[in-house]
PDB file of N, CA and C in Angstrom:
ATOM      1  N   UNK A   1      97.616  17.656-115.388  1.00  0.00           N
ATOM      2  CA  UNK A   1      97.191  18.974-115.823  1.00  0.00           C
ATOM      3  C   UNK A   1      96.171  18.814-116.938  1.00  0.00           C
ATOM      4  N   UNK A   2      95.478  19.769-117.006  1.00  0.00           N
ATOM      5  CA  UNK A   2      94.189  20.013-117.829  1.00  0.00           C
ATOM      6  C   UNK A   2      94.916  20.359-119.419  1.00  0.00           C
ATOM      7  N   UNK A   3      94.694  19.692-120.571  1.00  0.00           N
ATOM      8  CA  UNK A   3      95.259  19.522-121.824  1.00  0.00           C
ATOM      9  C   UNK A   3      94.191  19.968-123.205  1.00  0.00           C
ATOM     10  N   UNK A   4      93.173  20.606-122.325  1.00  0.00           N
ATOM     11  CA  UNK A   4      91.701  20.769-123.486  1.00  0.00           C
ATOM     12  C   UNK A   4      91.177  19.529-123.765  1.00  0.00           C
ATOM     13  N   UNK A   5      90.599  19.823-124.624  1.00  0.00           N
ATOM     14  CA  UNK A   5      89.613  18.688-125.016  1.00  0.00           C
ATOM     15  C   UNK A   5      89.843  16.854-124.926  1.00  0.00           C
ATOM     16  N   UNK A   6      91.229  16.242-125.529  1.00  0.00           N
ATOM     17  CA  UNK A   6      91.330  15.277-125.006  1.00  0.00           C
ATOM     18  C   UNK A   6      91.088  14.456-123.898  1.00  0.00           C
ATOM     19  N   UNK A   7      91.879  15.758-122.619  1.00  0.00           N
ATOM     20  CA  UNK A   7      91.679  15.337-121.148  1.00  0.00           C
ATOM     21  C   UNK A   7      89.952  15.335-120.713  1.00  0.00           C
ATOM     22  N   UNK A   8      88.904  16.056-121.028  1.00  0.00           N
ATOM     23  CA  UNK A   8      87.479  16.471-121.109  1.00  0.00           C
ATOM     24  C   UNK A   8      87.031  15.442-121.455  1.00  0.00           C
ATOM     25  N   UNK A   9      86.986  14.728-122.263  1.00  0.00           N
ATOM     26  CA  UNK A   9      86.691  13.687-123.462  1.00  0.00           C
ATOM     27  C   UNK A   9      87.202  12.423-122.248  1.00  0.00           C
ATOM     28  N   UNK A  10      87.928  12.563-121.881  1.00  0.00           N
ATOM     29  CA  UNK A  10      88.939  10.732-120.715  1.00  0.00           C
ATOM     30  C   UNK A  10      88.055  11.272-119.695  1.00  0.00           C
ATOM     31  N   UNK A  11      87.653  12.576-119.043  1.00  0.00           N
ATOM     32  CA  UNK A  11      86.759  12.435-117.996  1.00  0.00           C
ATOM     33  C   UNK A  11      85.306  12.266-117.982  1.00  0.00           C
ATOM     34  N   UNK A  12      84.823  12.699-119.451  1.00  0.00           N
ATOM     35  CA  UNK A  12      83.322  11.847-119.468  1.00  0.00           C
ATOM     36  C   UNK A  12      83.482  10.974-120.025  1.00  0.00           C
ATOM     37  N   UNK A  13      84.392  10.330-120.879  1.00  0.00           N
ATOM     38  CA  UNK A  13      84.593   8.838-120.723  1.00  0.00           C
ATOM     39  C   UNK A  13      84.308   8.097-119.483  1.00  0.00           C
ATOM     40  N   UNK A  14      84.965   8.512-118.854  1.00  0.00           N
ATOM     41  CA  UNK A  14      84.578   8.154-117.162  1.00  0.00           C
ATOM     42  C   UNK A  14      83.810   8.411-116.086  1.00  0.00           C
ATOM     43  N   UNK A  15      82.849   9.233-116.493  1.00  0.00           N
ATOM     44  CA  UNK A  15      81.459   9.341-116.243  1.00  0.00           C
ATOM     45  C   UNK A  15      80.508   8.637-116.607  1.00  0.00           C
ATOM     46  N   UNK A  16      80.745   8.173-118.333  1.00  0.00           N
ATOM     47  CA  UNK A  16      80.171   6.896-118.679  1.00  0.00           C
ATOM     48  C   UNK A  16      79.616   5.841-118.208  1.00  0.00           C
ATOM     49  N   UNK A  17      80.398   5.248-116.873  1.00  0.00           N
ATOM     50  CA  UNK A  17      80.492   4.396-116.495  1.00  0.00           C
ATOM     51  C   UNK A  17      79.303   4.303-115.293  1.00  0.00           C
ATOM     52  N   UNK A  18      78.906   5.156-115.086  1.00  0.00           N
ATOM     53  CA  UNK A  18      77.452   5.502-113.778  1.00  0.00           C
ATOM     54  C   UNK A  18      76.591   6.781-114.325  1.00  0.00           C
ATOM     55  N   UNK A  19      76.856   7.140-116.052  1.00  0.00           N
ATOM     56  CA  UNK A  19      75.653   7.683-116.299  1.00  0.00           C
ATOM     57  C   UNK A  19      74.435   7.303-116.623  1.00  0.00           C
ATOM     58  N   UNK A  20      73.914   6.365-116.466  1.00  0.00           N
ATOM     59  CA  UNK A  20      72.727   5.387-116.897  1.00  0.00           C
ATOM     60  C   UNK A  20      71.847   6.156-115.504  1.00  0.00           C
ATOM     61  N   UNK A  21      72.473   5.001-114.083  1.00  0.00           N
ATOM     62  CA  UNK A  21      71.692   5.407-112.553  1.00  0.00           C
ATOM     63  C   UNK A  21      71.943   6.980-112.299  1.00  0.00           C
ATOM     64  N   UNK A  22      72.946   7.157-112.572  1.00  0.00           N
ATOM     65  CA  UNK A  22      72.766   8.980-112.037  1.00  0.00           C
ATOM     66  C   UNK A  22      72.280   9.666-112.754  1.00  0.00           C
ATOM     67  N   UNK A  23      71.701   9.411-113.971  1.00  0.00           N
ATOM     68  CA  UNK A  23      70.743  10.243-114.896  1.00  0.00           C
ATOM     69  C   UNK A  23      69.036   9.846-114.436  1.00  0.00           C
ATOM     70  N   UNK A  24      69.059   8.603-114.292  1.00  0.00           N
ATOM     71  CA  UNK A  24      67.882   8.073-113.798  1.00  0.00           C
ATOM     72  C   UNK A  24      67.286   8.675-112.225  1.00  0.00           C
ATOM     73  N   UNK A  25      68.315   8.612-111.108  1.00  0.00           N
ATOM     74  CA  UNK A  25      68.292   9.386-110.497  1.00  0.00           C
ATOM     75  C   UNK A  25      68.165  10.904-110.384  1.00  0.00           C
ATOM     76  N   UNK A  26      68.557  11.400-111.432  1.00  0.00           N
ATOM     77  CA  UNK A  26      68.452  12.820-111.628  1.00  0.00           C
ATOM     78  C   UNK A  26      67.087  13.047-112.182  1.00  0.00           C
ATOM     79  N   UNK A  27      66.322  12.226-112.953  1.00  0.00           N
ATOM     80  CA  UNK A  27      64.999  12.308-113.901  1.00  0.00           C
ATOM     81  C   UNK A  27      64.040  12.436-112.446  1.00  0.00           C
ATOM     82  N   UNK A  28      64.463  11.066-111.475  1.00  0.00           N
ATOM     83  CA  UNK A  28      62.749  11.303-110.859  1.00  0.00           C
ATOM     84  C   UNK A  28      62.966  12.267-109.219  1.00  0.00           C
ATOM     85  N   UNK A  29      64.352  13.005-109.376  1.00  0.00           N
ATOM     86  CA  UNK A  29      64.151  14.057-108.698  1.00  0.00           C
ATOM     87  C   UNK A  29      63.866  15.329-109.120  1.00  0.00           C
ATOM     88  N   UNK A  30      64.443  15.415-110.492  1.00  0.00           N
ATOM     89  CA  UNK A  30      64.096  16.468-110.889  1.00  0.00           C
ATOM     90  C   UNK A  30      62.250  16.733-111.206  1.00  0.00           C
ATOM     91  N   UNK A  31      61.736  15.332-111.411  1.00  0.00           N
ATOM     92  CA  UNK A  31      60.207  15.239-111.445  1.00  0.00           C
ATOM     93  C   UNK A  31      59.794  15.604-110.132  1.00  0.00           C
ATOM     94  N   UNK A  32      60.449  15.217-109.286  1.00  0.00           N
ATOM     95  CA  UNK A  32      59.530  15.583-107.584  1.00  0.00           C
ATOM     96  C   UNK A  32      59.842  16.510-107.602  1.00  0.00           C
ATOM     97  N   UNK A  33      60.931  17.709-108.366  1.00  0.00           N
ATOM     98  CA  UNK A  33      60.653  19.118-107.887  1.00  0.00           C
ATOM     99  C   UNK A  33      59.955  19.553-108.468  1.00  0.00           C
ATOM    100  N   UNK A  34      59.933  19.203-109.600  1.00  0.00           N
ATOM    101  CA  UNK A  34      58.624  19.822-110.629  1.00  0.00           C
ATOM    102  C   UNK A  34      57.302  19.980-109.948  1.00  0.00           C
ATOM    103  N   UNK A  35      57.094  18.797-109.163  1.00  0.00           N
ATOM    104  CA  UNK A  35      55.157  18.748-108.115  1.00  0.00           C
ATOM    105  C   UNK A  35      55.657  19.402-107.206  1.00  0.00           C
ATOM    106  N   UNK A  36      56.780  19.412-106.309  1.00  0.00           N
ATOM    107  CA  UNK A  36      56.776  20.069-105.113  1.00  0.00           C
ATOM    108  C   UNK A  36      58.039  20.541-105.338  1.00  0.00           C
ATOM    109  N   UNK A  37      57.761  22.582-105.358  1.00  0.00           N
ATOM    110  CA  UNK A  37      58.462  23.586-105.708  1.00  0.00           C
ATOM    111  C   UNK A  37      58.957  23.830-104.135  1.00  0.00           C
ATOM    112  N   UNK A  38      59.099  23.203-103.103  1.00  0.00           N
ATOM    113  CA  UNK A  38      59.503  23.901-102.004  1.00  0.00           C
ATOM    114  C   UNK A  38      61.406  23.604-101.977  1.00  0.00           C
ATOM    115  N   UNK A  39      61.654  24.494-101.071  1.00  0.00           N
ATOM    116  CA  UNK A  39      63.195  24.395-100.735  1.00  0.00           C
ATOM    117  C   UNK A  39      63.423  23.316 -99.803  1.00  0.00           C
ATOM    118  N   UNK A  40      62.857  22.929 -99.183  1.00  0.00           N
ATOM    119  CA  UNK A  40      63.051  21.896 -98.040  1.00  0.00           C
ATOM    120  C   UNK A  40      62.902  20.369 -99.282  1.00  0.00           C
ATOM    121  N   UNK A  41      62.157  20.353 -99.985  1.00  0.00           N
ATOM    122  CA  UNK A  41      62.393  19.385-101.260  1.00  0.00           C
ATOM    123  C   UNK A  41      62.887  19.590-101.922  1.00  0.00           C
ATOM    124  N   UNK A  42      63.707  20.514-102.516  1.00  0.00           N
ATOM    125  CA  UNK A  42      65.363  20.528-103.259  1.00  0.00           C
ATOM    126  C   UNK A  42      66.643  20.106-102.290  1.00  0.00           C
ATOM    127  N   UNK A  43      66.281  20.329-101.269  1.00  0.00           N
ATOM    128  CA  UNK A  43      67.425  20.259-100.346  1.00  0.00           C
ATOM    129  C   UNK A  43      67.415  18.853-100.210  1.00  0.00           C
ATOM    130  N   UNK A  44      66.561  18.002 -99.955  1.00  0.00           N
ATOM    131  CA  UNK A  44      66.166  16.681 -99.564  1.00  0.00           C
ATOM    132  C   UNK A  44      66.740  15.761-100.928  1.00  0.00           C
ATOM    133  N   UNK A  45      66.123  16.247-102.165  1.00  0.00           N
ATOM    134  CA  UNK A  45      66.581  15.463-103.320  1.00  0.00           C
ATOM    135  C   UNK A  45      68.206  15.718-103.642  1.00  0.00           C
ATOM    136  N   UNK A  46      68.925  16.838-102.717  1.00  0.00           N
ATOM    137  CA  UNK A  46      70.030  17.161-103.292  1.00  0.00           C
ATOM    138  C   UNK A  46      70.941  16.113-102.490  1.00  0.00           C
ATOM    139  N   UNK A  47      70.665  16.021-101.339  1.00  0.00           N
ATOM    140  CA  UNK A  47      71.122  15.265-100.373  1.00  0.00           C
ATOM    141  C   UNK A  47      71.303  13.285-100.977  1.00  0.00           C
ATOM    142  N   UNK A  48      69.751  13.342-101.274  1.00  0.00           N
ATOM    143  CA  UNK A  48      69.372  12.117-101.926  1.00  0.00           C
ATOM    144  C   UNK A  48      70.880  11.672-103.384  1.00  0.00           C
ATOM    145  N   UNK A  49      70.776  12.981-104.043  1.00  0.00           N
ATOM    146  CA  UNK A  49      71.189  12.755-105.224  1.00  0.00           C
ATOM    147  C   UNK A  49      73.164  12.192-104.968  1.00  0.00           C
ATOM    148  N   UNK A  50      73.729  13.500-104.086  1.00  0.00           N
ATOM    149  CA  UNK A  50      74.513  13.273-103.581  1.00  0.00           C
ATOM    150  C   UNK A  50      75.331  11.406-102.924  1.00  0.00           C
ATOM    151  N   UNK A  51      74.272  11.130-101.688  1.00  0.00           N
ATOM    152  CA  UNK A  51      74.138   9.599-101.483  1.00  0.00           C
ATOM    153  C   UNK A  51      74.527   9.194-102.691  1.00  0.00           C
ATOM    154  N   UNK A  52      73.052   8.775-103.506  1.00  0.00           N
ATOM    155  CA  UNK A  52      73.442   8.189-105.055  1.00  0.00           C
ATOM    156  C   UNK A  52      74.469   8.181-105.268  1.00  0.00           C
ATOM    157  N   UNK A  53      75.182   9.361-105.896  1.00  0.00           N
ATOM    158  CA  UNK A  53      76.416   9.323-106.446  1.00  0.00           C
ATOM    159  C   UNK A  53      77.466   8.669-105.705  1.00  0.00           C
ATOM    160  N   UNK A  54      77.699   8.512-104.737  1.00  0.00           N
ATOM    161  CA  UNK A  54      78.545   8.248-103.781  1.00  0.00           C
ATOM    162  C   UNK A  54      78.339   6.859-103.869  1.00  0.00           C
ATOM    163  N   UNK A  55      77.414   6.020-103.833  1.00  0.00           N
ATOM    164  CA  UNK A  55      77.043   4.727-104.087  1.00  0.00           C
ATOM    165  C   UNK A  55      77.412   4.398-105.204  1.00  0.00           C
ATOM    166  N   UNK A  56      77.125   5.076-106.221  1.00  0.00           N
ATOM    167  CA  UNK A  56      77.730   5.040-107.709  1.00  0.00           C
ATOM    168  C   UNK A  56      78.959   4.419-107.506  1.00  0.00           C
ATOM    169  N   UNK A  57      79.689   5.631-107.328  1.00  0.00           N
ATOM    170  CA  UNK A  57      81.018   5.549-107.021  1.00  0.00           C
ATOM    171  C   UNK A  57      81.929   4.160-106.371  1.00  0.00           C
ATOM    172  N   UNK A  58      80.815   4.217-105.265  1.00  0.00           N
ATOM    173  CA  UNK A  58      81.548   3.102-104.251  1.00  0.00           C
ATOM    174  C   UNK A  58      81.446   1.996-105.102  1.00  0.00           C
ATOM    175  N   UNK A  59      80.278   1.483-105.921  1.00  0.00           N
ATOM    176  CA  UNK A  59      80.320   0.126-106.835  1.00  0.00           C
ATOM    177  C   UNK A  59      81.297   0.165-107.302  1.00  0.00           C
ATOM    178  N   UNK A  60      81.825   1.108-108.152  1.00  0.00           N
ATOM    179  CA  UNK A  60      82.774   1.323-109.364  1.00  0.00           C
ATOM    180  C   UNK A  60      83.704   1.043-108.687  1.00  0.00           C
ATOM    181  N   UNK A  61      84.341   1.675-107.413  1.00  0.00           N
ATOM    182  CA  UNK A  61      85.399   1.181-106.558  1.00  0.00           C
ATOM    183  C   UNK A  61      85.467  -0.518-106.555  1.00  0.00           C
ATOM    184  N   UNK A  62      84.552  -1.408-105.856  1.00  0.00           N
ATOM    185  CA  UNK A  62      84.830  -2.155-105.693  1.00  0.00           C
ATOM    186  C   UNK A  62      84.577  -3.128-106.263  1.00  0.00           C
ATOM    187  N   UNK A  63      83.667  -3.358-107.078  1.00  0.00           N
ATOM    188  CA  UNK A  63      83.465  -4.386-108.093  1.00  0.00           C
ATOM    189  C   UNK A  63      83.562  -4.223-109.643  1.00  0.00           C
ATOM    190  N   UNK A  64      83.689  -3.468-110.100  1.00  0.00           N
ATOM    191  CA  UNK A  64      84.928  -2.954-111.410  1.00  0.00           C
ATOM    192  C   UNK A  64      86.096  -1.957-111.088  1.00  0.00           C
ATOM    193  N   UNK A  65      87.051  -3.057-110.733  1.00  0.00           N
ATOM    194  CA  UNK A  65      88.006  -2.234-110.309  1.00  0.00           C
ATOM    195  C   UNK A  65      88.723  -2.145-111.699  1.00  0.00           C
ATOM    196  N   UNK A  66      88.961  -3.066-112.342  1.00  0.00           N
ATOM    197  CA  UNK A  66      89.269  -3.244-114.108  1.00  0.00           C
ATOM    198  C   UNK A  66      89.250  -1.658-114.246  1.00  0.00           C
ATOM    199  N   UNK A  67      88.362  -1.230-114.795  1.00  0.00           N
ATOM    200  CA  UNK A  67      87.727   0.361-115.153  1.00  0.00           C
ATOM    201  C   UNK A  67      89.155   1.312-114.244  1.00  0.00           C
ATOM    202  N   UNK A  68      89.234   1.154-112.803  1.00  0.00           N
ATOM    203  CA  UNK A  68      90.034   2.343-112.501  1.00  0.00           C
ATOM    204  C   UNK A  68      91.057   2.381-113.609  1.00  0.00           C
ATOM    205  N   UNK A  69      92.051   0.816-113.096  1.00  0.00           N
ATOM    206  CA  UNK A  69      93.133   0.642-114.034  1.00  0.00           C
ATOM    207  C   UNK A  69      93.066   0.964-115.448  1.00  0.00           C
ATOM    208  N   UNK A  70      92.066   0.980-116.203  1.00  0.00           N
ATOM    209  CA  UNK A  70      92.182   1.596-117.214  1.00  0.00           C
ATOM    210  C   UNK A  70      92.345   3.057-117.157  1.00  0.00           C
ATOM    211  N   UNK A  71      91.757   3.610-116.778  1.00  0.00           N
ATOM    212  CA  UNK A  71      91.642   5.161-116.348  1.00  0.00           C
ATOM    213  C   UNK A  71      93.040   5.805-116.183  1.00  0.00           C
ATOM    214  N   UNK A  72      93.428   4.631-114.920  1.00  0.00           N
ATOM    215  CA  UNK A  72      95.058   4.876-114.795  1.00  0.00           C
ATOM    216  C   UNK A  72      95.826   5.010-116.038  1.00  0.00           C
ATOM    217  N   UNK A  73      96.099   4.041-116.785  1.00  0.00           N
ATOM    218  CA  UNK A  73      96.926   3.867-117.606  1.00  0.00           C
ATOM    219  C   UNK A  73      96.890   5.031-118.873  1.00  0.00           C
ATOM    220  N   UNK A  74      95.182   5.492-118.936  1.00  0.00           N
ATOM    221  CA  UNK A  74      95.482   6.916-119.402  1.00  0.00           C
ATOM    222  C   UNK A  74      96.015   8.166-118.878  1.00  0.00           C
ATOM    223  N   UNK A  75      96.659   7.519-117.985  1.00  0.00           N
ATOM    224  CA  UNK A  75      97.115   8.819-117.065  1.00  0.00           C
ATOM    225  C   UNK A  75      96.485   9.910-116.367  1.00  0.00           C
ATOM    226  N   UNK A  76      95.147   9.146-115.990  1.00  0.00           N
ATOM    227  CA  UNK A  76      94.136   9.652-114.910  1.00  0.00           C
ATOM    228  C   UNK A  76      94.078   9.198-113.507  1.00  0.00           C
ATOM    229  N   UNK A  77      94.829   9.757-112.775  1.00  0.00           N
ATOM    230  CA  UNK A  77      94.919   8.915-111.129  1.00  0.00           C
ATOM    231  C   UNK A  77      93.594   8.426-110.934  1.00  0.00           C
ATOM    232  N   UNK A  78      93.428   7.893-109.140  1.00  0.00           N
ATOM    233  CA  UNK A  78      92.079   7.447-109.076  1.00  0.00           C
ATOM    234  C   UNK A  78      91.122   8.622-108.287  1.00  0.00           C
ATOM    235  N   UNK A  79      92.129   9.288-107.837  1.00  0.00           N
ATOM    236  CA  UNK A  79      91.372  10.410-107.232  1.00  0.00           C
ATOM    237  C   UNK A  79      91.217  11.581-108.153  1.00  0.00           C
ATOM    238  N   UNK A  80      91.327  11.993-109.171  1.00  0.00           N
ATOM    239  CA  UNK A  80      91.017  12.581-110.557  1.00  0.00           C
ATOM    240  C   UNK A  80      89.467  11.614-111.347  1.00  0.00           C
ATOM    241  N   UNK A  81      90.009  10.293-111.110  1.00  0.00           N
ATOM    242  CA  UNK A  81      88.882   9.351-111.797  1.00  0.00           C
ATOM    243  C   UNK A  81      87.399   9.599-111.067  1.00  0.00           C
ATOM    244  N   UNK A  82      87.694   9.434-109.639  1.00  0.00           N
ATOM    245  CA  UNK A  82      86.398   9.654-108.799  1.00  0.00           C
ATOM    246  C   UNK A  82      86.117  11.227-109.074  1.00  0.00           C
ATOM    247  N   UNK A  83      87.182  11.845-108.578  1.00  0.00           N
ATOM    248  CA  UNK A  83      86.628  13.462-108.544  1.00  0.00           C
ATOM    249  C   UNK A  83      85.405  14.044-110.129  1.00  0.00           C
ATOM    250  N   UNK A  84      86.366  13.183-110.942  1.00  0.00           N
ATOM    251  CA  UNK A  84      85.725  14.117-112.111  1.00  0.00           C
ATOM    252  C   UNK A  84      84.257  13.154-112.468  1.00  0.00           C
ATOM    253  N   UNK A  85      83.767  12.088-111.815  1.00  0.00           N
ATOM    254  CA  UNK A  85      82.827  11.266-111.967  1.00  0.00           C
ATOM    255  C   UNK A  85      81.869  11.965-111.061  1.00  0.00           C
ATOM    256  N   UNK A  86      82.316  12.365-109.754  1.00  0.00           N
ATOM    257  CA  UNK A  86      81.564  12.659-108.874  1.00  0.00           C
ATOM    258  C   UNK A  86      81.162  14.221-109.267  1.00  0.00           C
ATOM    259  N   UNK A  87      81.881  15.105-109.696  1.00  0.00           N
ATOM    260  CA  UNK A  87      81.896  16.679-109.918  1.00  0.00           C
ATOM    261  C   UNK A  87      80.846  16.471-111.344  1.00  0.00           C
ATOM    262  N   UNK A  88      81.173  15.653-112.979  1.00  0.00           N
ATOM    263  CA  UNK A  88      80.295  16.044-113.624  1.00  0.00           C
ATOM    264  C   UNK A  88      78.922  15.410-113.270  1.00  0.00           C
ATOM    265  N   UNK A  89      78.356  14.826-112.230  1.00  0.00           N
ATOM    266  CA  UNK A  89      77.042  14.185-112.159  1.00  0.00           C
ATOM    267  C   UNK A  89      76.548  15.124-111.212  1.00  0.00           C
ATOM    268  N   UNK A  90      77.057  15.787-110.094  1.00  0.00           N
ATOM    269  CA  UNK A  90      77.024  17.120-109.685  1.00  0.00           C
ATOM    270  C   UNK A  90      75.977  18.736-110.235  1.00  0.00           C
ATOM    271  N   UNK A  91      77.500  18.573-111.223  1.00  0.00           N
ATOM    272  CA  UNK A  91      77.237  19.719-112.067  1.00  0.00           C
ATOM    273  C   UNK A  91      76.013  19.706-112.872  1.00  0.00           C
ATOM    274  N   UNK A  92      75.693  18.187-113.627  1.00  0.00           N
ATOM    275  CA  UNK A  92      74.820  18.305-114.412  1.00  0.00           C
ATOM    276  C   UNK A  92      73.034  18.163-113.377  1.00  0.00           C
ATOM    277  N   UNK A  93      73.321  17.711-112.563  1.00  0.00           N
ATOM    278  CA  UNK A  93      72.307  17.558-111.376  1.00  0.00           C
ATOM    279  C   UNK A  93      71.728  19.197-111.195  1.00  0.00           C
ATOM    280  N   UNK A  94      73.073  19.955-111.035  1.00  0.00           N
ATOM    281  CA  UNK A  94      72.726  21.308-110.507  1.00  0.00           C
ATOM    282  C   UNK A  94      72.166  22.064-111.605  1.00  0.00           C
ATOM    283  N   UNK A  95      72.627  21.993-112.814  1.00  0.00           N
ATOM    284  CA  UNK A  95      71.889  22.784-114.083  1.00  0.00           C
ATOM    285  C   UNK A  95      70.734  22.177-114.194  1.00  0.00           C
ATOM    286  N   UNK A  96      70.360  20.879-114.250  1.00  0.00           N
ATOM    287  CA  UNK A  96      69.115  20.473-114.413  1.00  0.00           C
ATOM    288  C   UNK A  96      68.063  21.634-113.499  1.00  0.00           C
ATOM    289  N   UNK A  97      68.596  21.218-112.173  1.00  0.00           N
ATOM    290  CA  UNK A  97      67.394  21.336-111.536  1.00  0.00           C
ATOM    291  C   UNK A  97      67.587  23.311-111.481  1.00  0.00           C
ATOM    292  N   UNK A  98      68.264  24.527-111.833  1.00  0.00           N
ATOM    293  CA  UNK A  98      68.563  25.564-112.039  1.00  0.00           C
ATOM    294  C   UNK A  98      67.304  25.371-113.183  1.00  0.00           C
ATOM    295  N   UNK A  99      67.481  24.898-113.993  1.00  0.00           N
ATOM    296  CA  UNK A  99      66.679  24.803-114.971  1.00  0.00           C
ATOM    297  C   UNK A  99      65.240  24.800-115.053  1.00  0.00           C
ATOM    298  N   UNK A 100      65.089  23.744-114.394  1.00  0.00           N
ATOM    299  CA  UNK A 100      63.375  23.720-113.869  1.00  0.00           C
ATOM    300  C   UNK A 100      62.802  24.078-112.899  1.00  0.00           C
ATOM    301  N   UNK A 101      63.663  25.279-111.877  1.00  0.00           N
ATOM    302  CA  UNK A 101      63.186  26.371-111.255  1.00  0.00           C
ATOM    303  C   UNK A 101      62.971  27.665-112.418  1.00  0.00           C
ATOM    304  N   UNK A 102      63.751  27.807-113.272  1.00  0.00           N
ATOM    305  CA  UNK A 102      63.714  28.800-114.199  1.00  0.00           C
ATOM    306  C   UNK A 102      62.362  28.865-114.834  1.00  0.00           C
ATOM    307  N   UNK A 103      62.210  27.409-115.341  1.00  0.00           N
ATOM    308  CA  UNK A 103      60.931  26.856-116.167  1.00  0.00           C
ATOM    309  C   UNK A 103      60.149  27.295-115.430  1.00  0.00           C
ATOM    310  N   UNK A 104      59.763  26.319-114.226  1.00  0.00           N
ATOM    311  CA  UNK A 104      58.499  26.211-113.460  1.00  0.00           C
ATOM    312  C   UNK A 104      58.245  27.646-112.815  1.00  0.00           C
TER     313      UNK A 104
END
């Protein structure tokens, strides 16, 4: 169960861990929407971004598996660990680019 801020704080803790590439990823799509304002190229980079993350993910699965077990032991399952890795790179993907339709 959701505990406020502590529990918030253990799930971008654990976002941490693939915010470097999924921010990087998020920079040079959010740049290709910036040149090309069409919907068929948001849809394409969303798709793109999506993949990414999922790749993210899958590393973290299998070659730092260390990391889940920690996660665990804070009393974050692994499907809480992925969900909330995969949902805030998501979320922040989707405000970005909300954003620079607003802008542009």
């Amino acid at each position: 169960m959701f505990n406020g801020l502590p529990d918030l704080m253990k799930y971008l803790y654990a976002w941490r861990n693939i915010a470097i590439p999924a921010n990087l990823v998020t920079i040079i799509a959010c740049f290709e929407i910036w040149r090309n304002d069409s919907l068929t190229a948001v849809l394409l980079l969303a798709w793109v971004k999506l993949f990414a993350t999922l790749l993210f993910i899958t590393y973290i699965h299998l070659f730092r598996g260390e990391i889940v077990f920690f996660f665990m032991n804070l009393g974050i399952g692994r499907w809480k660990f992925y969900g909330s890795m995969f949902g805030i790179d998501i979320v922040a993907f989707a405000i970005v680019v909300i954003v620079i339709h607003v802008v542009n």
